[in-house]
PDB file of N, CA and C in Angstrom:
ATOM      1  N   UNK A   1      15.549 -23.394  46.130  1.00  0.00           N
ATOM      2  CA  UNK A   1      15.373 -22.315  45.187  1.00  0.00           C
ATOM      3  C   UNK A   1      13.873 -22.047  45.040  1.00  0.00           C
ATOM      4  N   UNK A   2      12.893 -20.865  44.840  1.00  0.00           N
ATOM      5  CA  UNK A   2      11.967 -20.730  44.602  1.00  0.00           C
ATOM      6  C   UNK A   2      11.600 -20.739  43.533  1.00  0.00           C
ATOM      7  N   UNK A   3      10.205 -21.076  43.369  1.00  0.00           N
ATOM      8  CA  UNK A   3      10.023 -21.351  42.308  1.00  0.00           C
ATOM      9  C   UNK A   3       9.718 -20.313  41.226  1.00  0.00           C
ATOM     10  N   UNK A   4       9.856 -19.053  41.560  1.00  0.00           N
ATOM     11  CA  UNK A   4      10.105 -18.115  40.580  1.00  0.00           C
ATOM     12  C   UNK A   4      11.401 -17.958  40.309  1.00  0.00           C
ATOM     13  N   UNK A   5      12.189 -18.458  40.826  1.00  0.00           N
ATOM     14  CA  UNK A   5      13.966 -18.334  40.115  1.00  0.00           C
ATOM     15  C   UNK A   5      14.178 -19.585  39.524  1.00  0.00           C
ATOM     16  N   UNK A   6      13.433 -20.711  40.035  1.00  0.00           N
ATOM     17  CA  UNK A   6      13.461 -21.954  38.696  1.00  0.00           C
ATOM     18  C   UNK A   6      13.090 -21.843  37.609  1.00  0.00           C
ATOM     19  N   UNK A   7      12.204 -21.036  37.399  1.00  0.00           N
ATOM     20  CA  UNK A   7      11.372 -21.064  36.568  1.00  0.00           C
ATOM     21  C   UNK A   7      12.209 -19.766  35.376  1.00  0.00           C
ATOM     22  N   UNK A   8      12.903 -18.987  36.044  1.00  0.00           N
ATOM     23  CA  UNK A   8      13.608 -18.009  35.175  1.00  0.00           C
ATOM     24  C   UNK A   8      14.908 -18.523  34.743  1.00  0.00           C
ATOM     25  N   UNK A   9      15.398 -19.630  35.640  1.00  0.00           N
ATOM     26  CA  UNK A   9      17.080 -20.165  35.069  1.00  0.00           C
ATOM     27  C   UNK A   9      16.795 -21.526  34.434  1.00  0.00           C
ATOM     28  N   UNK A  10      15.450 -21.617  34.087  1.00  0.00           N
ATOM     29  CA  UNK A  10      15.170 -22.392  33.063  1.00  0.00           C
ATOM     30  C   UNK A  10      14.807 -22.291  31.796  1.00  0.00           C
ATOM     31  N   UNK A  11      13.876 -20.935  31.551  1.00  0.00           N
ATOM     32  CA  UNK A  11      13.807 -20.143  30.533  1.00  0.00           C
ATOM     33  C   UNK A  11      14.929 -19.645  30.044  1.00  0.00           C
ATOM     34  N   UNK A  12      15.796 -19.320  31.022  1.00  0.00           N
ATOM     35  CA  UNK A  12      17.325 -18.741  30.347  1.00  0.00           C
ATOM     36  C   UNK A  12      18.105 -19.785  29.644  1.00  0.00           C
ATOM     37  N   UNK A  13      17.840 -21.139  29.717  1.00  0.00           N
ATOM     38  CA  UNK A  13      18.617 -22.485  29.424  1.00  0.00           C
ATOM     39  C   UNK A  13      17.869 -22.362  27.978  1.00  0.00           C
ATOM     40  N   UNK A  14      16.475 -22.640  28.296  1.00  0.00           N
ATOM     41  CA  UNK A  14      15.686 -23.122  27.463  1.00  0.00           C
ATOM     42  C   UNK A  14      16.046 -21.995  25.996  1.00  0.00           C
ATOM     43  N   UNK A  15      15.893 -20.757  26.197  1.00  0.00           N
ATOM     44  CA  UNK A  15      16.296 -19.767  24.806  1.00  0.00           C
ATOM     45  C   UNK A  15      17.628 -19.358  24.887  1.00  0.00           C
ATOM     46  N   UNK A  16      18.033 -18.869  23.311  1.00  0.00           N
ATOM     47  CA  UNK A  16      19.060 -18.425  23.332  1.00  0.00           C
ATOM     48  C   UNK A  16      18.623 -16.859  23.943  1.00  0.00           C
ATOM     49  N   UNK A  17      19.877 -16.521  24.400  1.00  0.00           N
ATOM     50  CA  UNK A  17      20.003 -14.982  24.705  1.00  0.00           C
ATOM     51  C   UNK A  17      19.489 -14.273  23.330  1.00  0.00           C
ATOM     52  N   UNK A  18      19.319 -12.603  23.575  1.00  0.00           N
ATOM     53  CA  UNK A  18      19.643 -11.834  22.666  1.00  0.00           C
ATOM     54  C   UNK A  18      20.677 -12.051  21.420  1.00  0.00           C
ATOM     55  N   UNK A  19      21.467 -11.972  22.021  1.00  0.00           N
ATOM     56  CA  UNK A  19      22.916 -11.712  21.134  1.00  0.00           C
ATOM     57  C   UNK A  19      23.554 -12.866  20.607  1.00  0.00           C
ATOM     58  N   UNK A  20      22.866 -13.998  20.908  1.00  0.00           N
ATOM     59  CA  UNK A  20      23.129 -15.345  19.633  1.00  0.00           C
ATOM     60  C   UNK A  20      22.682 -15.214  18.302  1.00  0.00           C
ATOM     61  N   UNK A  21      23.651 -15.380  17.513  1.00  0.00           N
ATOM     62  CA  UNK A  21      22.611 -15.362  16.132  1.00  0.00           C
ATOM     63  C   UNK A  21      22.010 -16.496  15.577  1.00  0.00           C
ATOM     64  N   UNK A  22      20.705 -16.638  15.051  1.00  0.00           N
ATOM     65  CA  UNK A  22      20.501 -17.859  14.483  1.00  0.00           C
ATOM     66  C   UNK A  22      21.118 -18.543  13.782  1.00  0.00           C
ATOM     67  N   UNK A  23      20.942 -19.643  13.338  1.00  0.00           N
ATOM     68  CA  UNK A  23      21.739 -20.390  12.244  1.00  0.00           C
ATOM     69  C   UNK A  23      20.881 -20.763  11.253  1.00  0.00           C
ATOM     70  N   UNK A  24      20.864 -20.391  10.313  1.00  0.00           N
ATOM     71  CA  UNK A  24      20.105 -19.914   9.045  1.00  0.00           C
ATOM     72  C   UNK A  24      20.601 -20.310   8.044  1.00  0.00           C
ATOM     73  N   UNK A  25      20.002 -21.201   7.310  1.00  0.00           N
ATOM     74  CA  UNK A  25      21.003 -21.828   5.964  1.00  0.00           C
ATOM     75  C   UNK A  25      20.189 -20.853   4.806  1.00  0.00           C
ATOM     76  N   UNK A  26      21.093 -20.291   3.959  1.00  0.00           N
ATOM     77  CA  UNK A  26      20.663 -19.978   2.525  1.00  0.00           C
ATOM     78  C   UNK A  26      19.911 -20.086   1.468  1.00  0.00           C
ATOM     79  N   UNK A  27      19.043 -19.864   1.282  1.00  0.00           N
ATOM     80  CA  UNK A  27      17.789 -20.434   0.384  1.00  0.00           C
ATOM     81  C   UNK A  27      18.622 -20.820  -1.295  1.00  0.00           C
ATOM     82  N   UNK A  28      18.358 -21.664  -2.152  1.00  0.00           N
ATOM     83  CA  UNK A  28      19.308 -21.203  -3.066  1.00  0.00           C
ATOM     84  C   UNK A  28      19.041 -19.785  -3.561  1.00  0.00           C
ATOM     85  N   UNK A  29      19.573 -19.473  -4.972  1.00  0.00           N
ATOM     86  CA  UNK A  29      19.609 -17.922  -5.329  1.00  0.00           C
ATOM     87  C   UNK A  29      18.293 -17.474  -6.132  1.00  0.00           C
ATOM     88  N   UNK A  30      17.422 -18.739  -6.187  1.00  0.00           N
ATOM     89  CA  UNK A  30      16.005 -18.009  -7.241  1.00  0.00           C
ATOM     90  C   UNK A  30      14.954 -17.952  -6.212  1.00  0.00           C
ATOM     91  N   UNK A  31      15.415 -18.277  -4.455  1.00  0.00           N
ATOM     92  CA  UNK A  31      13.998 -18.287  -3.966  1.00  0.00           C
ATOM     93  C   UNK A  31      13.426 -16.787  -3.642  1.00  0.00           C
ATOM     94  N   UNK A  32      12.889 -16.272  -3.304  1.00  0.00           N
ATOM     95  CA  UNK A  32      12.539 -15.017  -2.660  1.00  0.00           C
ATOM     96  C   UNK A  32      12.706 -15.256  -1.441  1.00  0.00           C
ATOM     97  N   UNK A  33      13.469 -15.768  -0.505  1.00  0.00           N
ATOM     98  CA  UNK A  33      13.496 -15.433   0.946  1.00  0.00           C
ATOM     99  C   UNK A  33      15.158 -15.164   0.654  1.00  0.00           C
ATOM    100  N   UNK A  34      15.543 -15.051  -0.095  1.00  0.00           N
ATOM    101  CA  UNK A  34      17.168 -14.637  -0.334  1.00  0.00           C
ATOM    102  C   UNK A  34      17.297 -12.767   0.173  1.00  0.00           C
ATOM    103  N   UNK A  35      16.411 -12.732  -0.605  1.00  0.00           N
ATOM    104  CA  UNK A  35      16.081 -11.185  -0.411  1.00  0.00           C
ATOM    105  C   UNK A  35      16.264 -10.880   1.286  1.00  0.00           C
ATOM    106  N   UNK A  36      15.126 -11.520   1.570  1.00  0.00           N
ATOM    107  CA  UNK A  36      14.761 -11.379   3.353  1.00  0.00           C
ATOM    108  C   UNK A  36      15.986 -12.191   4.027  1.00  0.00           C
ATOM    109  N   UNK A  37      17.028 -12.547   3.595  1.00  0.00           N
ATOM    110  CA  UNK A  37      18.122 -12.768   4.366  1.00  0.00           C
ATOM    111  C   UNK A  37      18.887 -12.715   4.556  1.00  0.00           C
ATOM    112  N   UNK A  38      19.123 -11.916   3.546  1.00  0.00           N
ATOM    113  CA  UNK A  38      20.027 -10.868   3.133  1.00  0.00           C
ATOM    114  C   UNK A  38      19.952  -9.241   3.561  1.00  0.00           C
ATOM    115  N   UNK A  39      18.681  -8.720   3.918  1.00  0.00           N
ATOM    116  CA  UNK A  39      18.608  -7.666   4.501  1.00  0.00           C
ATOM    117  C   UNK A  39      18.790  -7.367   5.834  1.00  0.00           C
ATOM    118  N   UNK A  40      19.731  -6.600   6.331  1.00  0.00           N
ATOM    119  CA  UNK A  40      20.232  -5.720   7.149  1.00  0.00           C
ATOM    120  C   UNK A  40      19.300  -5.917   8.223  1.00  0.00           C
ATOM    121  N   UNK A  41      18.169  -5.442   8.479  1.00  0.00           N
ATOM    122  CA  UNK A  41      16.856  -5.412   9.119  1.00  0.00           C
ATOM    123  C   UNK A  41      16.697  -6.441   9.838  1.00  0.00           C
ATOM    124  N   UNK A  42      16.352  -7.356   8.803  1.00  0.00           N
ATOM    125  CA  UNK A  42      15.705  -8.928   9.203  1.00  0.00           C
ATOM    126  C   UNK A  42      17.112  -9.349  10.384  1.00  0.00           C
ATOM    127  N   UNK A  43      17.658  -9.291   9.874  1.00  0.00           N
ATOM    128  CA  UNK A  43      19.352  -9.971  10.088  1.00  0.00           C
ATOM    129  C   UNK A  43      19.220  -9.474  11.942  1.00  0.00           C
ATOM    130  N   UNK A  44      19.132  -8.113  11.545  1.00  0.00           N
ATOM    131  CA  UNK A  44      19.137  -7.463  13.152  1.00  0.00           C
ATOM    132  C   UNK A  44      18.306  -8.148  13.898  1.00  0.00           C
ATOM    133  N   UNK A  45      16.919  -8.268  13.835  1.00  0.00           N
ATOM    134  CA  UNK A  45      15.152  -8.678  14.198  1.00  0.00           C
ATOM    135  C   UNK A  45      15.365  -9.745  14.785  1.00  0.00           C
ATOM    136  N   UNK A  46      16.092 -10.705  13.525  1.00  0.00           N
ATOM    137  CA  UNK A  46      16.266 -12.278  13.696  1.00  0.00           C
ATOM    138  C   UNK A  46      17.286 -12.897  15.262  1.00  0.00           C
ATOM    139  N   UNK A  47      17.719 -11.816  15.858  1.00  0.00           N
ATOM    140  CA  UNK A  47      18.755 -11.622  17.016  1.00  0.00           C
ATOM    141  C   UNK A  47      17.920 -12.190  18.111  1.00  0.00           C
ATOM    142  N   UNK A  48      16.835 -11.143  18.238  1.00  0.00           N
ATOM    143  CA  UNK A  48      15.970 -11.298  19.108  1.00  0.00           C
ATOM    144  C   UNK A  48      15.047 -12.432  19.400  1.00  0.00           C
ATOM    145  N   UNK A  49      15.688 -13.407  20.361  1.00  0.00           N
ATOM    146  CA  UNK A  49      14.910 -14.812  21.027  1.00  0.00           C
ATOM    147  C   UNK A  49      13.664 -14.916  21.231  1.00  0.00           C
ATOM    148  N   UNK A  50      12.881 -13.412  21.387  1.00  0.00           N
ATOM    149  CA  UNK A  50      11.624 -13.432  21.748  1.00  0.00           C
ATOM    150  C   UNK A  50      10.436 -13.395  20.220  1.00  0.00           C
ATOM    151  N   UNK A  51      11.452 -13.296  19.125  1.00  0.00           N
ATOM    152  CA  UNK A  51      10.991 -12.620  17.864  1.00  0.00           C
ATOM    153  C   UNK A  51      10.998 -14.521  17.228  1.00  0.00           C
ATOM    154  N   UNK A  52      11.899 -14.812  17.583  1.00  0.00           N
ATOM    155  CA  UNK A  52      12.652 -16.427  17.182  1.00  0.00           C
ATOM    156  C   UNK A  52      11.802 -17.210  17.762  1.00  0.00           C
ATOM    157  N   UNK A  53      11.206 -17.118  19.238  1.00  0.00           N
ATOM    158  CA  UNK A  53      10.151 -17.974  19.610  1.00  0.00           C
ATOM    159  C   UNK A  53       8.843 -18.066  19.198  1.00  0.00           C
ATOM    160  N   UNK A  54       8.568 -17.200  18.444  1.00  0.00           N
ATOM    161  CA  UNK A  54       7.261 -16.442  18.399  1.00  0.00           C
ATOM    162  C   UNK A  54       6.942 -17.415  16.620  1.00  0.00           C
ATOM    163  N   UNK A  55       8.178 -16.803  16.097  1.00  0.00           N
ATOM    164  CA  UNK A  55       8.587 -17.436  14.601  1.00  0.00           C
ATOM    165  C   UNK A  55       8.402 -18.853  14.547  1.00  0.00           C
ATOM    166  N   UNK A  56       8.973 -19.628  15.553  1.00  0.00           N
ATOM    167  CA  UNK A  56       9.155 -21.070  15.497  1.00  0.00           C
ATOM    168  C   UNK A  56       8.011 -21.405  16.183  1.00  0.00           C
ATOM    169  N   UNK A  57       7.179 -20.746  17.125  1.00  0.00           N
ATOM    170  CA  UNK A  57       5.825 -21.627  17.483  1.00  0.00           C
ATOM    171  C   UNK A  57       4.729 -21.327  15.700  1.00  0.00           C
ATOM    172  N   UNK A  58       5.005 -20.249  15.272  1.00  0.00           N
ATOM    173  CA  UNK A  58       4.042 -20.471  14.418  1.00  0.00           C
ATOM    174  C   UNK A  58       4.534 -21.559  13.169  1.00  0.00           C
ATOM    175  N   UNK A  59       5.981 -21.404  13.004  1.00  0.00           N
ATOM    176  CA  UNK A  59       6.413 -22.784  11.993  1.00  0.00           C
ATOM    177  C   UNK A  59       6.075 -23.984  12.427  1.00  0.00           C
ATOM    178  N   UNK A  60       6.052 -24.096  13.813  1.00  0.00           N
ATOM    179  CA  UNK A  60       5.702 -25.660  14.019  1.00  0.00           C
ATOM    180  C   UNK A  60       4.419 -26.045  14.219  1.00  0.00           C
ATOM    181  N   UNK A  61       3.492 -24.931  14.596  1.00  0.00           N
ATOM    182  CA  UNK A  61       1.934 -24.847  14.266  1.00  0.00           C
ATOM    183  C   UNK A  61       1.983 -25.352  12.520  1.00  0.00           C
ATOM    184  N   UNK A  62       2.845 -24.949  11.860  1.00  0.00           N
ATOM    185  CA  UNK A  62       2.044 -25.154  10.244  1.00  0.00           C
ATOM    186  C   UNK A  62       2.545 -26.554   9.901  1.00  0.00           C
ATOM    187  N   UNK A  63       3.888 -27.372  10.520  1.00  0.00           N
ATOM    188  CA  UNK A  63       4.164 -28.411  10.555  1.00  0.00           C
ATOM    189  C   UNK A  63       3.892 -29.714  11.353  1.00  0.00           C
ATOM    190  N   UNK A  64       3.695 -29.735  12.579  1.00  0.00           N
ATOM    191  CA  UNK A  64       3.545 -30.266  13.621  1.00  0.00           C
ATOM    192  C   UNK A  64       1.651 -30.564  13.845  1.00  0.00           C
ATOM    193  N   UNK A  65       1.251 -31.847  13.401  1.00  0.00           N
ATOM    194  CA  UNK A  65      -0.068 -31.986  13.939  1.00  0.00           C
ATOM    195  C   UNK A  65      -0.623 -31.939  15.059  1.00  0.00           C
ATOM    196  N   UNK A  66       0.493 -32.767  15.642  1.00  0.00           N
ATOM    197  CA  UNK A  66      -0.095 -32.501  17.021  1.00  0.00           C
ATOM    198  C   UNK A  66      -0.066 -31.588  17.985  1.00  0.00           C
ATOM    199  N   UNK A  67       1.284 -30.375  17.646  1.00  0.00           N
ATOM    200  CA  UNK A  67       1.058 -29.616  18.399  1.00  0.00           C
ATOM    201  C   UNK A  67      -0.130 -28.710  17.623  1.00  0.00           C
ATOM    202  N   UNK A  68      -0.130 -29.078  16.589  1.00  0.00           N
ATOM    203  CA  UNK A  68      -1.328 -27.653  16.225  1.00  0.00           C
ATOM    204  C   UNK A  68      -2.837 -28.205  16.248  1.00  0.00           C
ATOM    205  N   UNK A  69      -2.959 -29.578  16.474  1.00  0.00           N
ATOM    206  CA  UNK A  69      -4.096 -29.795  16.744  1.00  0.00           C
ATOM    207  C   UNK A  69      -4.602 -30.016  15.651  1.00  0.00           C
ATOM    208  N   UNK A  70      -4.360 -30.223  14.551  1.00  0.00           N
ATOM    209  CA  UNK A  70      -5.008 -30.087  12.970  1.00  0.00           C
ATOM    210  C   UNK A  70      -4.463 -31.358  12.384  1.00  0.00           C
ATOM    211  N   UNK A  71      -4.978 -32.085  11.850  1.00  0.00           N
ATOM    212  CA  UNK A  71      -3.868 -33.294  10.622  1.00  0.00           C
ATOM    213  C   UNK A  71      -3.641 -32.831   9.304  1.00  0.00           C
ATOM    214  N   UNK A  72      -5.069 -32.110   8.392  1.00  0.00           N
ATOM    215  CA  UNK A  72      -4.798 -30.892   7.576  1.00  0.00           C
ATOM    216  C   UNK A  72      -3.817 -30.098   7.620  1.00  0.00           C
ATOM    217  N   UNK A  73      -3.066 -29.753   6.488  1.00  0.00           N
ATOM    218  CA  UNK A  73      -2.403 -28.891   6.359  1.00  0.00           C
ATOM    219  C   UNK A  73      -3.183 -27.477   5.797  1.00  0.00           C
ATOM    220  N   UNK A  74      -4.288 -27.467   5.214  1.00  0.00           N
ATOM    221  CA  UNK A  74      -4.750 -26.743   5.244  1.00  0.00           C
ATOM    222  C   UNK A  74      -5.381 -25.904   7.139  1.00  0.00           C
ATOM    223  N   UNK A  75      -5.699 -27.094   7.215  1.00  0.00           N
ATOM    224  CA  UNK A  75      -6.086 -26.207   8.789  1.00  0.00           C
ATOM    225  C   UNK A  75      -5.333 -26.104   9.859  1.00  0.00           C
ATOM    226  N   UNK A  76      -3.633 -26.379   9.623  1.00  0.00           N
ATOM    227  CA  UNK A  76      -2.827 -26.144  10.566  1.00  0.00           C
ATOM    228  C   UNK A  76      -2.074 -24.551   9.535  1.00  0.00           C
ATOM    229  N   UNK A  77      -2.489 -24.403   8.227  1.00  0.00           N
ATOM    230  CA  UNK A  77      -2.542 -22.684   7.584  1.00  0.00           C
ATOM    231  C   UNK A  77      -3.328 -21.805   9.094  1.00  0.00           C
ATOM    232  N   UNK A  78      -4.371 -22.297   8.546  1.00  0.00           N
ATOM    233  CA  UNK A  78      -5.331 -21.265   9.261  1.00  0.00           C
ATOM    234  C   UNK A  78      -4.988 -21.017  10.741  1.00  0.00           C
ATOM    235  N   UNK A  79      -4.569 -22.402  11.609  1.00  0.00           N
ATOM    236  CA  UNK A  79      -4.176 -22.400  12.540  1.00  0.00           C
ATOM    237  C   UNK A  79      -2.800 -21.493  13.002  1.00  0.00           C
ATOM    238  N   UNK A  80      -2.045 -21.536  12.217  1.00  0.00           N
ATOM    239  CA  UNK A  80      -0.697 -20.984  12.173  1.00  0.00           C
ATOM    240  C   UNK A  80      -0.907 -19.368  11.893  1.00  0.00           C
ATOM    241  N   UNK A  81      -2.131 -18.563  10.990  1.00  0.00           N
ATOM    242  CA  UNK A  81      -2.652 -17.479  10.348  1.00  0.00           C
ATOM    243  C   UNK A  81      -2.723 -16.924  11.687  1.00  0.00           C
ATOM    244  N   UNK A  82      -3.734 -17.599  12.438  1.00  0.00           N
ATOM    245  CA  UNK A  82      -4.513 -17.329  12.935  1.00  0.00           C
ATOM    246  C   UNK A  82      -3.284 -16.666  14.398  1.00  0.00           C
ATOM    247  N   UNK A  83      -2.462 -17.473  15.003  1.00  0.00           N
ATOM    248  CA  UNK A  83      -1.547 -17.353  15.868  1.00  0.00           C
ATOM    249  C   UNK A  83      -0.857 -15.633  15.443  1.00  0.00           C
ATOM    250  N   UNK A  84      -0.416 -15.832  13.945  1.00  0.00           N
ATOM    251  CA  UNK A  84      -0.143 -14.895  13.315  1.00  0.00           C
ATOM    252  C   UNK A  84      -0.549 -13.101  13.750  1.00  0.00           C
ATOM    253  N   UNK A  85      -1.758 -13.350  13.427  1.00  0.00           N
ATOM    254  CA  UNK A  85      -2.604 -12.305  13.878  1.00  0.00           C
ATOM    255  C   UNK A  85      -2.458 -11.782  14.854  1.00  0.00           C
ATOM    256  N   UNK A  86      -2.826 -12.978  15.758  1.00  0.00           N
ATOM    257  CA  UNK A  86      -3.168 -12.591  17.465  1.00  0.00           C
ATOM    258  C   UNK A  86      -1.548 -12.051  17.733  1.00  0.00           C
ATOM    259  N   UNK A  87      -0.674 -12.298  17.238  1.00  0.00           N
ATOM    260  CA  UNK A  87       1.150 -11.565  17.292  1.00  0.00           C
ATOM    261  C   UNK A  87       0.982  -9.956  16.839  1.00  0.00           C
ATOM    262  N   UNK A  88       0.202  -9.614  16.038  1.00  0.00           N
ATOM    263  CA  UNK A  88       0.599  -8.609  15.337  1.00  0.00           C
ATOM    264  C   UNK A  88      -0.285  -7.097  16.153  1.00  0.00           C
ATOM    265  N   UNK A  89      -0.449  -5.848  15.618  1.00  0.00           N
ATOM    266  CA  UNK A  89      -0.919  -4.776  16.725  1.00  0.00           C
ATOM    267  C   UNK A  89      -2.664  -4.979  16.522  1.00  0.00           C
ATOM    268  N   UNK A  90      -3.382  -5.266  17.841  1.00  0.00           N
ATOM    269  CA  UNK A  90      -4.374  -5.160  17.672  1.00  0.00           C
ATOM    270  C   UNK A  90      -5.173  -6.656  18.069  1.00  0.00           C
ATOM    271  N   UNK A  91      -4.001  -7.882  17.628  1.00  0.00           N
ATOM    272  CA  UNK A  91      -4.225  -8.994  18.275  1.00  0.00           C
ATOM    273  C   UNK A  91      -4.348  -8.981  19.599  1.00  0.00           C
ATOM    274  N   UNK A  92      -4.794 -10.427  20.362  1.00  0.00           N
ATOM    275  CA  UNK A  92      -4.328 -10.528  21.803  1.00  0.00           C
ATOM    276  C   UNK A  92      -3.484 -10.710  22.632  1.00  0.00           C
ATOM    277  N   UNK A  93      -2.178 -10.948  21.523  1.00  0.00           N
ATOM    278  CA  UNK A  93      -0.955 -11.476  22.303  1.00  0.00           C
ATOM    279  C   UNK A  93      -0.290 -10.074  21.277  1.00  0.00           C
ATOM    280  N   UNK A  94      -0.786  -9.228  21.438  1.00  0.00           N
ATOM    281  CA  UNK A  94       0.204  -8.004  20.410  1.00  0.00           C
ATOM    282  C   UNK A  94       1.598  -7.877  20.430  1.00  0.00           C
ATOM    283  N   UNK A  95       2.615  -8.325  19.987  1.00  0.00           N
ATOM    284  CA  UNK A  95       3.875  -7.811  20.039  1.00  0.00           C
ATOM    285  C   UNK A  95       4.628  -7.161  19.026  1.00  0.00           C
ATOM    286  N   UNK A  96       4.992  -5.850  19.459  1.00  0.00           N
ATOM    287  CA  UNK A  96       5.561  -4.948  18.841  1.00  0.00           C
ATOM    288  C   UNK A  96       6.518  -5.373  18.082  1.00  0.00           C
ATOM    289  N   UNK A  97       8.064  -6.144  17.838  1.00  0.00           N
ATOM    290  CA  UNK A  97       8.715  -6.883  17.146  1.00  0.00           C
ATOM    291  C   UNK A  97       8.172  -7.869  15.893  1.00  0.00           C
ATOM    292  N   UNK A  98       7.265  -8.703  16.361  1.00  0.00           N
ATOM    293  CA  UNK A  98       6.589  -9.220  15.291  1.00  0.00           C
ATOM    294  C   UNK A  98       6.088  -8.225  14.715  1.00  0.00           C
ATOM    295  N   UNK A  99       5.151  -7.321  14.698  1.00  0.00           N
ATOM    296  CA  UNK A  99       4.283  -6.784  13.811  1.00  0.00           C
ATOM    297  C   UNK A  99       5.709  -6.003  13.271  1.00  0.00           C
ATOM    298  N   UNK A 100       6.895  -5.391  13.646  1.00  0.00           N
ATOM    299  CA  UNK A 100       7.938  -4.679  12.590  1.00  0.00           C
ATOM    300  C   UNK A 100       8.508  -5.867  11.351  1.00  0.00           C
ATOM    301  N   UNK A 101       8.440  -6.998  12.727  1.00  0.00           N
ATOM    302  CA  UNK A 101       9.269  -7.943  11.507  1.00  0.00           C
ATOM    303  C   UNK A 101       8.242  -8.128   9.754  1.00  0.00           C
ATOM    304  N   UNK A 102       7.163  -8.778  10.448  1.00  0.00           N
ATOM    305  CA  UNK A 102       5.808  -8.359   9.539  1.00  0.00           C
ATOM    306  C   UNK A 102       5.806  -7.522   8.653  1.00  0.00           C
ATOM    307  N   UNK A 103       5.521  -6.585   9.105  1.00  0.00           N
ATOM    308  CA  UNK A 103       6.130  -5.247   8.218  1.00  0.00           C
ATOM    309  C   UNK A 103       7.011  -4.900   7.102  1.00  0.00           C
ATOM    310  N   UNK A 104       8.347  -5.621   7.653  1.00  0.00           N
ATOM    311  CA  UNK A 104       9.538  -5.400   6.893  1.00  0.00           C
ATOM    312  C   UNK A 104       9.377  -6.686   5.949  1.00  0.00           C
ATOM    313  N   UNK A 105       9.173  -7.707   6.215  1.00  0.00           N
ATOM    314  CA  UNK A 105       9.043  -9.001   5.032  1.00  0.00           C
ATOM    315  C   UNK A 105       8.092  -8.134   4.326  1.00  0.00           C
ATOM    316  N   UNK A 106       6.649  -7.668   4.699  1.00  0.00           N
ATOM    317  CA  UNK A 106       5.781  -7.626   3.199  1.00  0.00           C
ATOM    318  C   UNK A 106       6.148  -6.208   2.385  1.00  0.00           C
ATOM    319  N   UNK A 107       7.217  -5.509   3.133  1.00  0.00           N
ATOM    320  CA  UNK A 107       8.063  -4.005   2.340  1.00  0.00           C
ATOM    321  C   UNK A 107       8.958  -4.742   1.247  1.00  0.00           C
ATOM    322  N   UNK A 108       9.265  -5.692   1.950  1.00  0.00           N
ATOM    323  CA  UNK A 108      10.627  -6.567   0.695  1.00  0.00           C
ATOM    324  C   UNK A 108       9.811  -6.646  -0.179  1.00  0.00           C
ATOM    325  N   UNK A 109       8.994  -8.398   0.221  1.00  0.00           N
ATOM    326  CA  UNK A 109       8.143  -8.431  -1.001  1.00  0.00           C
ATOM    327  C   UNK A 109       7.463  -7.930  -1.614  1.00  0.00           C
ATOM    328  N   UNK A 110       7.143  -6.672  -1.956  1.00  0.00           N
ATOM    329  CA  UNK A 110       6.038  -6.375  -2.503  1.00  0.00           C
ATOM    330  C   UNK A 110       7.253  -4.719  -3.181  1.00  0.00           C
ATOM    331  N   UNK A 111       8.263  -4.910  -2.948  1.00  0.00           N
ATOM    332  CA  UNK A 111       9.823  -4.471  -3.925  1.00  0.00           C
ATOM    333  C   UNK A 111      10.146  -5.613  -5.256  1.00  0.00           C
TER     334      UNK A 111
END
């Protein structure tokens, strides 16, 4: 097999497809991410594996020392901010999905 078709039927292993939905437990009912998980939007967004990878490298940047390189939790923030950014329009890794998802969380909150 070459190694550009290994490398793609491994990525296909490695993420879920599109059309899996996450598995998402419920915040209780006073948090504010109830809101955001409950909306229509997010719900759709949250589909997308490429939106989900993007999500979970920056959660495990704010958790994970060693992958983020920081023992601070303050500087695995900044570290995680910072990833943030470079996702959104105008960053270096710009992606269009993140910056909607972006979008739509700070439209909730700020309802």
């Amino acid at each position: 097999m070459s190694p550009a078709k290994q490398k793609s039927s491994s990525s296909e292993n490695k993420y879920p497809s599109n059309d899996t939905k996450p598995a998402i437990q419920k915040p209780a009912g006073d948090s504010p991410f109830v809101k955001l998980l409950e909306d229509d939007v997010i719900k759709h967004q949250l589909q997308y594996s490429s939106l989900r990878l993007h999500l979970g490298t920056v959660a495990r940047l704010l958790r994970d020392p060693e992958f983020a390189g920081e023992a601070t939790i303050e500087g695995r923030r900044t570290i995680a901010l910072k990833k943030l950014r470079n996702l959104r329009i105008g960053g270096n890794e710009e992606n269009e999905l993140v910056e909607e998802f972006v979008s739509r969380v700070i439209q909730l909150s700020s309802n």
